[in-house]
N, C-alpha and C. Protein backbone atom coordinates (compact mmCIF):
# COMPACT_ATOMS: atom_id res chain seq x y z
N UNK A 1 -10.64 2.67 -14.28
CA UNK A 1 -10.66 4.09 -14.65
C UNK A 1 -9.25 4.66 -14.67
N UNK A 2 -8.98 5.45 -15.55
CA UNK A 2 -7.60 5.62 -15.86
C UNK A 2 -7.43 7.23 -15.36
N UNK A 3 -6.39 7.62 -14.34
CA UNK A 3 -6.43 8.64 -13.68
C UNK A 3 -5.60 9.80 -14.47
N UNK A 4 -4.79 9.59 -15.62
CA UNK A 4 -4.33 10.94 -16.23
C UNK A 4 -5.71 11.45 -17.21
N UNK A 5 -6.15 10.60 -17.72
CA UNK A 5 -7.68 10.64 -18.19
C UNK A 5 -8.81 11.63 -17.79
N UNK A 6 -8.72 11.37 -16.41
CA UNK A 6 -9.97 12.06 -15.12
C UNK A 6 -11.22 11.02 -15.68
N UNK A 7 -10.93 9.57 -16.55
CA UNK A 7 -12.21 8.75 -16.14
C UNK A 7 -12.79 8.53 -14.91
N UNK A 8 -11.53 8.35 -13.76
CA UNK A 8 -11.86 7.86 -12.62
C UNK A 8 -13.36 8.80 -11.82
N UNK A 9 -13.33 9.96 -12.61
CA UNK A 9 -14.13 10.74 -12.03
C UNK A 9 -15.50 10.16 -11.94
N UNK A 10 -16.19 9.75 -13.24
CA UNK A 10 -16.90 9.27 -13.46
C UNK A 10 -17.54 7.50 -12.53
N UNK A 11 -16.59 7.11 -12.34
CA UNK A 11 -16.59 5.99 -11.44
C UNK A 11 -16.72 6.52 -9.71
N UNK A 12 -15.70 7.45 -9.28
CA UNK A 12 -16.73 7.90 -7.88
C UNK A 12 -17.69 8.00 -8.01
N UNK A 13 -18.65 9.16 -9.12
CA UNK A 13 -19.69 9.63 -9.09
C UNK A 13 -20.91 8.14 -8.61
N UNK A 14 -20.54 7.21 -9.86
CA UNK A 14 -21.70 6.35 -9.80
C UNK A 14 -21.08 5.54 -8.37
N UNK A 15 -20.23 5.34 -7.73
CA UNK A 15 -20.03 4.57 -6.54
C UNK A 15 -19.84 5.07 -5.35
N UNK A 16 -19.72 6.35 -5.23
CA UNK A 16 -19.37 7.07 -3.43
C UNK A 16 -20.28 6.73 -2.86
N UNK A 17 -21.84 6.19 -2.97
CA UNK A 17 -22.42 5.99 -1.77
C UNK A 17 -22.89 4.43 -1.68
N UNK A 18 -21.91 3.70 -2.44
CA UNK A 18 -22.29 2.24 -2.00
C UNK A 18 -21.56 2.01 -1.12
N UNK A 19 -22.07 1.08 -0.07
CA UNK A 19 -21.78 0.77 1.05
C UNK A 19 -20.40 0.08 1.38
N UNK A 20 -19.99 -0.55 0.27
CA UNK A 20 -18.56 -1.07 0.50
C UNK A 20 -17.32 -0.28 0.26
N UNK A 21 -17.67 1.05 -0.08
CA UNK A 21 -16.43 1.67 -0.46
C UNK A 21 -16.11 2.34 0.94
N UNK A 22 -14.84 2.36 1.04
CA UNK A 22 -14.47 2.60 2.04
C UNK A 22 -13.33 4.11 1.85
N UNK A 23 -12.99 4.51 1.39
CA UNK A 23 -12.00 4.87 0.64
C UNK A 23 -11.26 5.06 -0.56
N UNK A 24 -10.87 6.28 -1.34
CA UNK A 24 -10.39 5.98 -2.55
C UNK A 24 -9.27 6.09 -2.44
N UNK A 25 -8.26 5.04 -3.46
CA UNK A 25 -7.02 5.24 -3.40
C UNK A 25 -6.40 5.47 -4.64
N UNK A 26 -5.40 5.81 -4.96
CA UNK A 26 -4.37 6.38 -6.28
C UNK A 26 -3.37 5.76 -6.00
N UNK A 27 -3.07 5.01 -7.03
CA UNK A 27 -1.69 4.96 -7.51
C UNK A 27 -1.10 3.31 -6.90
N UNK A 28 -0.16 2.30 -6.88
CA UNK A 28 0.31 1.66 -6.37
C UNK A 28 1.99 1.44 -6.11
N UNK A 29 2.90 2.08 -5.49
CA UNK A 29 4.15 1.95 -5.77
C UNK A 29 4.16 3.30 -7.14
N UNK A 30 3.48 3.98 -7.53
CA UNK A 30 4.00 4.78 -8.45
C UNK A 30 5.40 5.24 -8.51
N UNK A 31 6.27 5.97 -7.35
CA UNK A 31 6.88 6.03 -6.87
C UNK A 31 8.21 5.56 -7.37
N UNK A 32 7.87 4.17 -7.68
CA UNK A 32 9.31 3.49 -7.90
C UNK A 32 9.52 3.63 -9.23
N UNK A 33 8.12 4.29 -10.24
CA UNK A 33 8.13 3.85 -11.65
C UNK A 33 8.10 5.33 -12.28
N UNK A 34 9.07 6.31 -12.31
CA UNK A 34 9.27 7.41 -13.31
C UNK A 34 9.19 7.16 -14.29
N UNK A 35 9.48 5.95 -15.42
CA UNK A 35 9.40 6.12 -16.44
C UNK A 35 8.13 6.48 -17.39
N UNK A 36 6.92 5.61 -16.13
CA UNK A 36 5.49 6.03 -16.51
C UNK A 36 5.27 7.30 -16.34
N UNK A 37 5.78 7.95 -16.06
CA UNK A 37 5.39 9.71 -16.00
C UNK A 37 6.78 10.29 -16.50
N UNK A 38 7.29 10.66 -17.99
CA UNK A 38 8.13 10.57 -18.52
C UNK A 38 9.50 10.98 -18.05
N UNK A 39 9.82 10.26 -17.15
CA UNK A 39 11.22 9.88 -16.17
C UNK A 39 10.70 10.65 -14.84
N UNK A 40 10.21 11.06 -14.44
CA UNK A 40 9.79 12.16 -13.57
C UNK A 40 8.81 11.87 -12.62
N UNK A 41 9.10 11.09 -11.01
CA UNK A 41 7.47 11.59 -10.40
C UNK A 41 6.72 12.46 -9.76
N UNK A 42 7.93 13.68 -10.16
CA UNK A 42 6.89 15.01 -9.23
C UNK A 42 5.48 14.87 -11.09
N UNK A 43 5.32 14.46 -11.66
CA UNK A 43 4.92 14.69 -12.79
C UNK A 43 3.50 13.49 -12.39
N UNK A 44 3.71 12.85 -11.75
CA UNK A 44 2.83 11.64 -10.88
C UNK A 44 2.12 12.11 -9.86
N UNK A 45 3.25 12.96 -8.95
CA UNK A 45 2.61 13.78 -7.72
C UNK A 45 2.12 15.24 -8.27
N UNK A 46 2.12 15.59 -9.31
CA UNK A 46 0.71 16.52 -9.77
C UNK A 46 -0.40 15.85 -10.02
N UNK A 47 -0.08 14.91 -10.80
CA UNK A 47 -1.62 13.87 -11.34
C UNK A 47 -2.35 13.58 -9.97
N UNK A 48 -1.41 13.16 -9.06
CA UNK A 48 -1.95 12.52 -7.96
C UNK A 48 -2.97 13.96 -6.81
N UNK A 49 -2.49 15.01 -7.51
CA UNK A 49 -2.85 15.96 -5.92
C UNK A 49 -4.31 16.71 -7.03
N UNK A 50 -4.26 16.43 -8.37
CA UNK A 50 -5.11 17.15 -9.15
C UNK A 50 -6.28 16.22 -8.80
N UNK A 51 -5.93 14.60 -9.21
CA UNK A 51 -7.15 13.77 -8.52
C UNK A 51 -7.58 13.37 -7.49
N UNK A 52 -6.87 13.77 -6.72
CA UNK A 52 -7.29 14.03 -4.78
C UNK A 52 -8.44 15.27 -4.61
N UNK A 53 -8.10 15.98 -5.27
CA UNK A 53 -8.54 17.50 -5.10
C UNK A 53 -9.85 17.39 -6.02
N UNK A 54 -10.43 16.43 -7.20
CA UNK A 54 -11.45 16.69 -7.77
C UNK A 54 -11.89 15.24 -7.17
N UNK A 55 -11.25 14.38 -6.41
CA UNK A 55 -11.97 13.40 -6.03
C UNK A 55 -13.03 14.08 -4.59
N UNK A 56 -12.03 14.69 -3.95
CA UNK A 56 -12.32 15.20 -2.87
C UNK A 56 -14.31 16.20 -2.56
N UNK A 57 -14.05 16.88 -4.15
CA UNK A 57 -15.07 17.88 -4.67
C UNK A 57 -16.62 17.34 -4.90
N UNK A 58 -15.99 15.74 -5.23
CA UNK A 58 -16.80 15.06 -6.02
C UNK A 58 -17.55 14.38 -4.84
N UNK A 59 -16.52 14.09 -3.33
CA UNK A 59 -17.32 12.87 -2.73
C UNK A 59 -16.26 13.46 -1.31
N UNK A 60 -17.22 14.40 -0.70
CA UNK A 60 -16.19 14.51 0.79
C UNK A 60 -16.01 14.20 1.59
N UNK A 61 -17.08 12.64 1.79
CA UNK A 61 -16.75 11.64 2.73
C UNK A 61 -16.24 10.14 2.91
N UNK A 62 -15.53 10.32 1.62
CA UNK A 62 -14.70 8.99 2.26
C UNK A 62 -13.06 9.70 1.97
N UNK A 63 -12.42 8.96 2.97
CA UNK A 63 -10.75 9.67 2.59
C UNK A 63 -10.35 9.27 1.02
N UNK A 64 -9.08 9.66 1.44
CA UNK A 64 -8.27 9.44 0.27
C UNK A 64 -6.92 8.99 0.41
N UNK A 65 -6.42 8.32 -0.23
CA UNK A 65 -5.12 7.24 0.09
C UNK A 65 -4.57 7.49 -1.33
N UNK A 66 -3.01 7.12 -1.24
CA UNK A 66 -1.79 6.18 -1.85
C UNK A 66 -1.30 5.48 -1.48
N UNK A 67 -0.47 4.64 -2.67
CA UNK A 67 -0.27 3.48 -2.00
C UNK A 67 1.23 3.55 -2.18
N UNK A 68 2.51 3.89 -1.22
CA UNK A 68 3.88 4.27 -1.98
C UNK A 68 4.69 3.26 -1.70
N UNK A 69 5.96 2.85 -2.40
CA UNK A 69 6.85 1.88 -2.39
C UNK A 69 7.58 2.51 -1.23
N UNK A 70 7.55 1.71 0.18
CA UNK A 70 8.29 2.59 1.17
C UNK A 70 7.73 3.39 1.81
N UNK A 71 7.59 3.88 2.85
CA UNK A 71 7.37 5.21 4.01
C UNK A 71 7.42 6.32 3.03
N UNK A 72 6.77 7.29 2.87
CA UNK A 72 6.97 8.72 2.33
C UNK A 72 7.98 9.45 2.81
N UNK A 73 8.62 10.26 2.83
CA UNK A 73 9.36 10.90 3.13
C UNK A 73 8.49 12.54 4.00
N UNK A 74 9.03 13.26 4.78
CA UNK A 74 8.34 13.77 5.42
C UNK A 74 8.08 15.05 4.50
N UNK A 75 8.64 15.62 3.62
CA UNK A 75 8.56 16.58 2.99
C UNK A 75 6.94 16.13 2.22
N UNK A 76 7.27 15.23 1.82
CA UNK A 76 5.53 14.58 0.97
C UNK A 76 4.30 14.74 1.57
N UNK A 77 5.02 13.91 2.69
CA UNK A 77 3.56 14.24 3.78
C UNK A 77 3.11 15.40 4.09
N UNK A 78 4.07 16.31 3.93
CA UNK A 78 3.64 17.79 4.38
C UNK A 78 3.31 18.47 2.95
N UNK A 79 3.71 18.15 2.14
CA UNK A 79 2.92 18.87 0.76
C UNK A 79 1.44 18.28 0.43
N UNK A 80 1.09 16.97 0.91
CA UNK A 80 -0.27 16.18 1.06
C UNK A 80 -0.66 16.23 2.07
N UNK A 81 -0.82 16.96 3.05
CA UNK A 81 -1.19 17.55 3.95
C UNK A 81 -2.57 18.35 3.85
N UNK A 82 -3.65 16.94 4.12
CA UNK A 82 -5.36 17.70 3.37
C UNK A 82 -5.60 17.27 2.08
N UNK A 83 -4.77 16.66 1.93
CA UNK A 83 -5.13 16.10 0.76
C UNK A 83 -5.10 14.85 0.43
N UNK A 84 -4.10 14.27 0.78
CA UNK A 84 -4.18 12.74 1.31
C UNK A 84 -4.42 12.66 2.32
N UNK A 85 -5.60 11.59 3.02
CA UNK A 85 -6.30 11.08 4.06
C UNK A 85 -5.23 10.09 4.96
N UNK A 86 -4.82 9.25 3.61
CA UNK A 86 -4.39 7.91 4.43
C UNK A 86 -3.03 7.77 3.52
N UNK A 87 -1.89 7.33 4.01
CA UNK A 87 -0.60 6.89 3.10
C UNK A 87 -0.58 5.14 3.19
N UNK A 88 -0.95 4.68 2.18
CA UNK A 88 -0.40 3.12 2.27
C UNK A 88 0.92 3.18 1.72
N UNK A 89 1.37 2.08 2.51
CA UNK A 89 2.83 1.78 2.53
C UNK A 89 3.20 0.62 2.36
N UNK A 90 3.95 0.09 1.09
CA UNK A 90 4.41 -1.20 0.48
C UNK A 90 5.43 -1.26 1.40
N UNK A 91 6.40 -2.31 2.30
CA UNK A 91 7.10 -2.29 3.30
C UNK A 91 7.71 -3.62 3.41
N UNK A 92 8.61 -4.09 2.90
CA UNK A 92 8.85 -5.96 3.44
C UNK A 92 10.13 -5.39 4.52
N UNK A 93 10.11 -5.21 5.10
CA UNK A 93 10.79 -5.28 6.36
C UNK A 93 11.11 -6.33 7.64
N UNK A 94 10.76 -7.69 7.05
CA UNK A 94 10.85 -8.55 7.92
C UNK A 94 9.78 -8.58 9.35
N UNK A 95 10.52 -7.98 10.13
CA UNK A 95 9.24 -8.29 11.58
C UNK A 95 8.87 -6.74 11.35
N UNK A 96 9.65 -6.04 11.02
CA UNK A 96 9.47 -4.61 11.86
C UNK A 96 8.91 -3.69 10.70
N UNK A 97 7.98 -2.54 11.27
CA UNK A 97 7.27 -1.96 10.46
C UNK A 97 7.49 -0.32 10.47
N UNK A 98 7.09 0.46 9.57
CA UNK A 98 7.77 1.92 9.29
C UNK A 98 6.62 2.32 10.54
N UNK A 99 6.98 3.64 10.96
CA UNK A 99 6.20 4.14 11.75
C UNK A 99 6.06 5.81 11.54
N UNK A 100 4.55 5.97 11.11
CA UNK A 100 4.94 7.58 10.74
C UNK A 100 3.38 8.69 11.73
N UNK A 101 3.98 9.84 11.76
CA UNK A 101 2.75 10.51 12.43
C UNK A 101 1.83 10.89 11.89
N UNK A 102 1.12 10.27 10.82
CA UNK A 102 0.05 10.56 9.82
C UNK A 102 -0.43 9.12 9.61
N UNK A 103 -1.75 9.32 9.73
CA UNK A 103 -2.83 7.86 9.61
C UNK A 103 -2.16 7.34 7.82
N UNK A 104 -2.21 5.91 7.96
CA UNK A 104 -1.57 4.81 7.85
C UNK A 104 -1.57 3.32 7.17
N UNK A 105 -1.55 2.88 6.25
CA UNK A 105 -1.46 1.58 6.44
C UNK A 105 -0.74 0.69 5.67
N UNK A 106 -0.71 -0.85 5.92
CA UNK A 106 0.31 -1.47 5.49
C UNK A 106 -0.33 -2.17 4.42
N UNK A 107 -0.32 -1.50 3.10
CA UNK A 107 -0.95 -2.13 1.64
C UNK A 107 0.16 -3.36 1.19
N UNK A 108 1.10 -3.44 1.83
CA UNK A 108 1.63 -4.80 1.20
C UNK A 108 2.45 -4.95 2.31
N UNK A 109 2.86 -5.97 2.77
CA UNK A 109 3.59 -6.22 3.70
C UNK A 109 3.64 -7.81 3.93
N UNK A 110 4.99 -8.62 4.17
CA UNK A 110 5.17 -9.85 4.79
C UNK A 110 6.39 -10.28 4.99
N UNK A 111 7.00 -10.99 5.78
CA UNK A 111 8.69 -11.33 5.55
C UNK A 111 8.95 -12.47 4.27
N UNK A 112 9.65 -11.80 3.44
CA UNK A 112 10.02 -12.54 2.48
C UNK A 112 11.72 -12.65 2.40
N UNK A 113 11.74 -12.96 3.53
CA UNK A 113 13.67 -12.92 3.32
C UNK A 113 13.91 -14.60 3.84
N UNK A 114 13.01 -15.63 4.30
CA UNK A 114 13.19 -16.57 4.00
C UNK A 114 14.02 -17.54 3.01
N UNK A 115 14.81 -18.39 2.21
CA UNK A 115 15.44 -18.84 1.23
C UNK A 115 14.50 -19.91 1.04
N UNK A 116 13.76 -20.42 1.74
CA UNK A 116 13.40 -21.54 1.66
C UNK A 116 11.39 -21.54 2.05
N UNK A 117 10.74 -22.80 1.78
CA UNK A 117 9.64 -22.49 1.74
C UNK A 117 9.17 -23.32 3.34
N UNK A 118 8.31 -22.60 4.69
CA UNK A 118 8.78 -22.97 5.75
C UNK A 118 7.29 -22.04 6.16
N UNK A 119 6.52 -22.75 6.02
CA UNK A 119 4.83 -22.30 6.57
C UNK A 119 4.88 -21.90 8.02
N UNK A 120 5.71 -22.91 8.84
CA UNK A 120 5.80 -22.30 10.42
C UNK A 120 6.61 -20.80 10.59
N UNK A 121 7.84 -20.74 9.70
CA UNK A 121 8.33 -19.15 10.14
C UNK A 121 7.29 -18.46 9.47
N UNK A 122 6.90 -18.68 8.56
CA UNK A 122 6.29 -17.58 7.76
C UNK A 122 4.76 -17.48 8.71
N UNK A 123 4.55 -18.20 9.34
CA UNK A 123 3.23 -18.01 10.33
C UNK A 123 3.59 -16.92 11.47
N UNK A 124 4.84 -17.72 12.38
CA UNK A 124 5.51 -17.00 13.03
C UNK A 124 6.05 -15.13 12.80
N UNK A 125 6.38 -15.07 11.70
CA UNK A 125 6.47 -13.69 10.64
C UNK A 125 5.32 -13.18 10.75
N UNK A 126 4.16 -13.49 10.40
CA UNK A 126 2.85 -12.91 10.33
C UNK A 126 2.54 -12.58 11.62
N UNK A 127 2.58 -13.43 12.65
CA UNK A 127 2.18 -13.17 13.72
C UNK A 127 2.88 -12.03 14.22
N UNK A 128 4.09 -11.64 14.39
CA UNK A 128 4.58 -10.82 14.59
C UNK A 128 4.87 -9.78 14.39
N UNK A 129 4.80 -9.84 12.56
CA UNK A 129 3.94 -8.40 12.60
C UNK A 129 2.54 -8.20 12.47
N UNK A 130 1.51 -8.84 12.68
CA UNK A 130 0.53 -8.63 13.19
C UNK A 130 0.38 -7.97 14.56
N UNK A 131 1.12 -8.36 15.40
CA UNK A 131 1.26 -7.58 16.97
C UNK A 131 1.76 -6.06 17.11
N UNK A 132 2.89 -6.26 15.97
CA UNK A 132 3.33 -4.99 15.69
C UNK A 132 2.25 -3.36 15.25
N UNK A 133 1.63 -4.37 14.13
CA UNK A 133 0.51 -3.83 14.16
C UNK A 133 0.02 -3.23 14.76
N UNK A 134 -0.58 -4.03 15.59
CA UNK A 134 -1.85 -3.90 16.60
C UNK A 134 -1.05 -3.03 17.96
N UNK A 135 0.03 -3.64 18.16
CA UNK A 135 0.81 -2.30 18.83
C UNK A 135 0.89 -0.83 18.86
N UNK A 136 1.08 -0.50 17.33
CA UNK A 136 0.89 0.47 16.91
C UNK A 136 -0.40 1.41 16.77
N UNK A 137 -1.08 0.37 16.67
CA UNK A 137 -2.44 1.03 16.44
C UNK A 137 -3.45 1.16 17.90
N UNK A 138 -3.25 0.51 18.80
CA UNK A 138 -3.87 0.60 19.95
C UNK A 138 -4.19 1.69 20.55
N UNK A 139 -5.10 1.89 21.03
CA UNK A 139 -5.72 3.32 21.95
C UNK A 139 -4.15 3.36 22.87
N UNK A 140 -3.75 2.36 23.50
CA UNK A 140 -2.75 2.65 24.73
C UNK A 140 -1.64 3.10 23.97
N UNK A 141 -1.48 3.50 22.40
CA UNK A 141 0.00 4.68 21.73
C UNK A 141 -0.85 5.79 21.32
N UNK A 142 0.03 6.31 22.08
CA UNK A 142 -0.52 8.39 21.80
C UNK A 142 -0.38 8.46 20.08
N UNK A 143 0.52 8.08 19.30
CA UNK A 143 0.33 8.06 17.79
C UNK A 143 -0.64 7.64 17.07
N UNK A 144 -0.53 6.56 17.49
CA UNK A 144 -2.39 5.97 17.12
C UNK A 144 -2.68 6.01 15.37
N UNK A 145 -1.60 6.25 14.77
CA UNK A 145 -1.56 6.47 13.07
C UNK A 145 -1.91 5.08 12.34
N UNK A 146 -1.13 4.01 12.50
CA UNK A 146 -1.38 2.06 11.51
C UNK A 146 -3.02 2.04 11.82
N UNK A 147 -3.27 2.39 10.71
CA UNK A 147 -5.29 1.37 10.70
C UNK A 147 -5.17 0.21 10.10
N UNK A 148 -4.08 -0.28 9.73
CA UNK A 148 -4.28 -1.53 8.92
C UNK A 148 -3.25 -2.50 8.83
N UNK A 149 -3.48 -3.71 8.05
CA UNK A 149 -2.40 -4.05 7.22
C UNK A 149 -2.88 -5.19 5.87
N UNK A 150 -2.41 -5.49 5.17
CA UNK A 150 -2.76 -6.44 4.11
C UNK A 150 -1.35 -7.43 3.93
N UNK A 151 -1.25 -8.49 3.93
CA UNK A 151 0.02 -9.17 4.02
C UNK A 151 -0.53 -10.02 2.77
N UNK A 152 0.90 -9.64 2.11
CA UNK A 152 1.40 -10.43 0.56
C UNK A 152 2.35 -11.30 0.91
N UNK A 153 2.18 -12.63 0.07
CA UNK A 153 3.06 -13.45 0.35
C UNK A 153 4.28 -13.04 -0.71
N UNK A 154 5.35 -13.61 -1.05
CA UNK A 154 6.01 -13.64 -1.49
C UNK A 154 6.98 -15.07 -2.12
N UNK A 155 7.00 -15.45 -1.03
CA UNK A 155 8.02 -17.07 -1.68
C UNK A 155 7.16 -18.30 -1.72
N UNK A 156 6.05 -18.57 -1.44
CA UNK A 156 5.65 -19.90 -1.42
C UNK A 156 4.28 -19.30 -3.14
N UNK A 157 4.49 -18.87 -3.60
CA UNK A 157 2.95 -18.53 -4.72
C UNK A 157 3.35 -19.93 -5.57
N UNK A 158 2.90 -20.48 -6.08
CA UNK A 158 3.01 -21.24 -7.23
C UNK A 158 3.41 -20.43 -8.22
N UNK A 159 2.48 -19.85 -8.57
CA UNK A 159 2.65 -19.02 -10.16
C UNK A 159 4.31 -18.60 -10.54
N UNK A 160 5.14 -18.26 -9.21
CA UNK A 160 6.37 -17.61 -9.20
C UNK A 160 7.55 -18.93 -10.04
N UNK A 161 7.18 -20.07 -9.59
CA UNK A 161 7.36 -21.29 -10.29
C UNK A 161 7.46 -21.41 -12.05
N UNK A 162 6.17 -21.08 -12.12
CA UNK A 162 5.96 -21.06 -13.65
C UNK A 162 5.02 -21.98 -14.43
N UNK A 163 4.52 -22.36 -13.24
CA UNK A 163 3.76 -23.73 -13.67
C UNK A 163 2.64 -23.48 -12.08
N UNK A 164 1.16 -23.00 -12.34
CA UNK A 164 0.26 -22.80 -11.48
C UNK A 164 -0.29 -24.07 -11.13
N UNK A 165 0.04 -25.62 -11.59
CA UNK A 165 -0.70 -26.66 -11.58
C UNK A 165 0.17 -27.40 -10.25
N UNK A 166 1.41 -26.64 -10.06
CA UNK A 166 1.94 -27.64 -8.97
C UNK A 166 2.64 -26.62 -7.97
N UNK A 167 3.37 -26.72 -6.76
CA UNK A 167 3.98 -26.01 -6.12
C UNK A 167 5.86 -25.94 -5.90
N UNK A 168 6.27 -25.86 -6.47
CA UNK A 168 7.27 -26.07 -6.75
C UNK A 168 8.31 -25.61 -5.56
N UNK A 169 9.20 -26.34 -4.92
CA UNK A 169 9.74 -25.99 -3.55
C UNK A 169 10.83 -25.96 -3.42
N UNK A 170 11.65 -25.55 -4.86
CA UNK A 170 13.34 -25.30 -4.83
C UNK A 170 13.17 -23.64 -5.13
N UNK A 171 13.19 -22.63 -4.48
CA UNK A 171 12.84 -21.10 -4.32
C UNK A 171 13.85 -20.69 -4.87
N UNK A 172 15.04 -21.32 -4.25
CA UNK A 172 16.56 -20.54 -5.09
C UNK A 172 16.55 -20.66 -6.21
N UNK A 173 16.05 -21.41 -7.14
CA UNK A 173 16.05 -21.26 -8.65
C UNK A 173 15.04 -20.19 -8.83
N UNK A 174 13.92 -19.46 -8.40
CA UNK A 174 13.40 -18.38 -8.67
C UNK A 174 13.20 -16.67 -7.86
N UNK A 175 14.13 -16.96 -7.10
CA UNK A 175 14.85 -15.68 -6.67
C UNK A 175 15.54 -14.82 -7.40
N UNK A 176 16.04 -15.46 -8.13
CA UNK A 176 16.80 -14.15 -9.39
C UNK A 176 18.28 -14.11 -9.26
């Protein structure tokens, strides 16, 4: 469903009360991409607060999320304030994770600063911010904001190769 459209509307309607939805979200990294909103993303962050606001009308019990390249900035959060539920946050930060006072989560996240392809750090990486995580999110922090995380890989995909039939394990030729 295409959200400058208002198709998407039509798609809550027939899905807000199936059981797997958990949440609606807008947008992915929009943020980084002005050119899709003609150079401009306060022109994104209208689209985005017009379909919060008729998503909201349409279905007032499940939240509402974005998904932004990076931590928001605090001015954002306070203009989406009731209007966004949840901020996902694209984040490769190695071990360590953004931390903000508004519920939360980590829509992309993993250490990809590796050079090389190495299943034990990259386990080790996960694990650690997995704890981080769960640090964050625990009853025992008065913030209590991270509900989540989703971890993307980054250096070991095949596809990044160019060839999905094999795994290819010289990375520095596709780093850029």
């Amino acid at each position: 469903p295409d959200i400058s459209s208002g198709s998407y509307k039509d798609y809550i309607r027939q899905f807000k009360n199936h059981p797997a939805i958990l949440m609606w979200e807008f947008g992915n990294e929009y943020n980084y991409h002005p050119e899709w909103f003609g150079g401009n993303t306060k022109t994104w962050y209208k689209i985005l607060e017009k379909a919060a606001k008729n998503t909201r009308s349409i279905d007032p019990n499940h939240p509402i999320a974005t998904a932004e390249g990076e931590a928001p900035s605090q001015a954002l959060i306070k203009r989406f304030k009731g209007i966004i539920d949840i901020w996902g946050i694209n984040a490769y930060r190695g071990t360590s994770i953004p931390v903000l006072d508004v519920p939360y989560y980590l829509s992309e996240t993993g250490d990809i600063s590796n050079a090389a392809i190495d299943e034990n750090v990259q386990a080790q990486s996960t694990l650690a911010l997995w704890k981080r995580v769960k640090n964050n999110s625990s009853a025992d922090n008065p913030n209590n904001t991270c509900i989540g995380v989703t971890f993307m890989t980054a250096i070991d995909e095949w596809w990044k190769a160019g060839a999905s039939s094999r795994q290819d394990n010289n990375v520095e030729d596709h780093l850029g």
